[in-house]
C-alpha atoms as a PDB file:
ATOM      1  CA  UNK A   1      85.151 108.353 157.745  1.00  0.00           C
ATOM      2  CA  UNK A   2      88.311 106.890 157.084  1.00  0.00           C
ATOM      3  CA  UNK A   3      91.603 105.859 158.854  1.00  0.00           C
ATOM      4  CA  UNK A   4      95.205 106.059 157.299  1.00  0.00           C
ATOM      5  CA  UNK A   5      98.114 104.120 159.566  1.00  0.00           C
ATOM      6  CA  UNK A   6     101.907 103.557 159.030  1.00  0.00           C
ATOM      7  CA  UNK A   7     103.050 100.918 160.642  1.00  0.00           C
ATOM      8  CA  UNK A   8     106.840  99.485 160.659  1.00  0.00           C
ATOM      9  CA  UNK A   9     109.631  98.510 162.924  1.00  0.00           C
ATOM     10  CA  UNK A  10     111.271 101.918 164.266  1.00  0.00           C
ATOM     11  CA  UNK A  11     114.458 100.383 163.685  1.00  0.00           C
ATOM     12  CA  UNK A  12     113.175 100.035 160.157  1.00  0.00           C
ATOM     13  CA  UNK A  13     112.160 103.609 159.738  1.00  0.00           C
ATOM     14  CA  UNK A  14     115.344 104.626 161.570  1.00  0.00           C
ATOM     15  CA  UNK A  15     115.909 108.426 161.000  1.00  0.00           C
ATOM     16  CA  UNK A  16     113.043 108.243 158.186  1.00  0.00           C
ATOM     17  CA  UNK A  17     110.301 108.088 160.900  1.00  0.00           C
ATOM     18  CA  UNK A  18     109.257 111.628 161.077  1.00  0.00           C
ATOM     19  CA  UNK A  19     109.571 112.203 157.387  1.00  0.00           C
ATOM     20  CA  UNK A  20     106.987 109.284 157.207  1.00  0.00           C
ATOM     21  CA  UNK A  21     104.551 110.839 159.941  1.00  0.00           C
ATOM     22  CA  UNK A  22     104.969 114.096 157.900  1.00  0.00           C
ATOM     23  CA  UNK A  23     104.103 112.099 155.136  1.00  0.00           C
ATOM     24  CA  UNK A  24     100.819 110.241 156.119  1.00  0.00           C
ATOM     25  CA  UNK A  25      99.779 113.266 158.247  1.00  0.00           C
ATOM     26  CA  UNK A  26     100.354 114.976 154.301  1.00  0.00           C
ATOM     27  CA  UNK A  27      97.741 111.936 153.187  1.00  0.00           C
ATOM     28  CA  UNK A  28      95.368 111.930 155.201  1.00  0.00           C
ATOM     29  CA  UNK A  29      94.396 116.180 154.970  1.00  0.00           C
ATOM     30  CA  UNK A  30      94.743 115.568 151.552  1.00  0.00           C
ATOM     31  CA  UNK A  31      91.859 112.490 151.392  1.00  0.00           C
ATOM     32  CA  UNK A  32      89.963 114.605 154.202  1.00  0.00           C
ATOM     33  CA  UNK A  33      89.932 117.528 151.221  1.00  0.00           C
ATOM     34  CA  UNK A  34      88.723 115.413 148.606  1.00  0.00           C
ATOM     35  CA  UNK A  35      86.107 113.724 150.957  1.00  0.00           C
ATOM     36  CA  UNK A  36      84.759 117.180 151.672  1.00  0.00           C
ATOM     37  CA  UNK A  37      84.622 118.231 148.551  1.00  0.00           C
ATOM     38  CA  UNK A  38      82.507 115.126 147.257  1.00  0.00           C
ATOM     39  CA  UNK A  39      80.283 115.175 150.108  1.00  0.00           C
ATOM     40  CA  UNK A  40      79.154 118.976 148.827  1.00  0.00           C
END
């Protein structure tokens, strides 16, 4: 099992804050993949 987080100031972010959720959402099916695929 495993966790992946973004955390930052939204005023940081600004108008890049749903390009980053997009982003780590991206990550973390991609780790879930490999996890799979090791555990077989």
């Amino acid at each position: 099992m495993a966790a992946v987080n973004i955390t930052a100031p939204k005023t940081r972010l600004g108008d890049r804050l749903d390009a980053a959720g997009r982003f780590v959402a991206n990550a973390a099916q991609q780790l879930t993949k490999r996890l799979a695929n090791e555990l077989q």
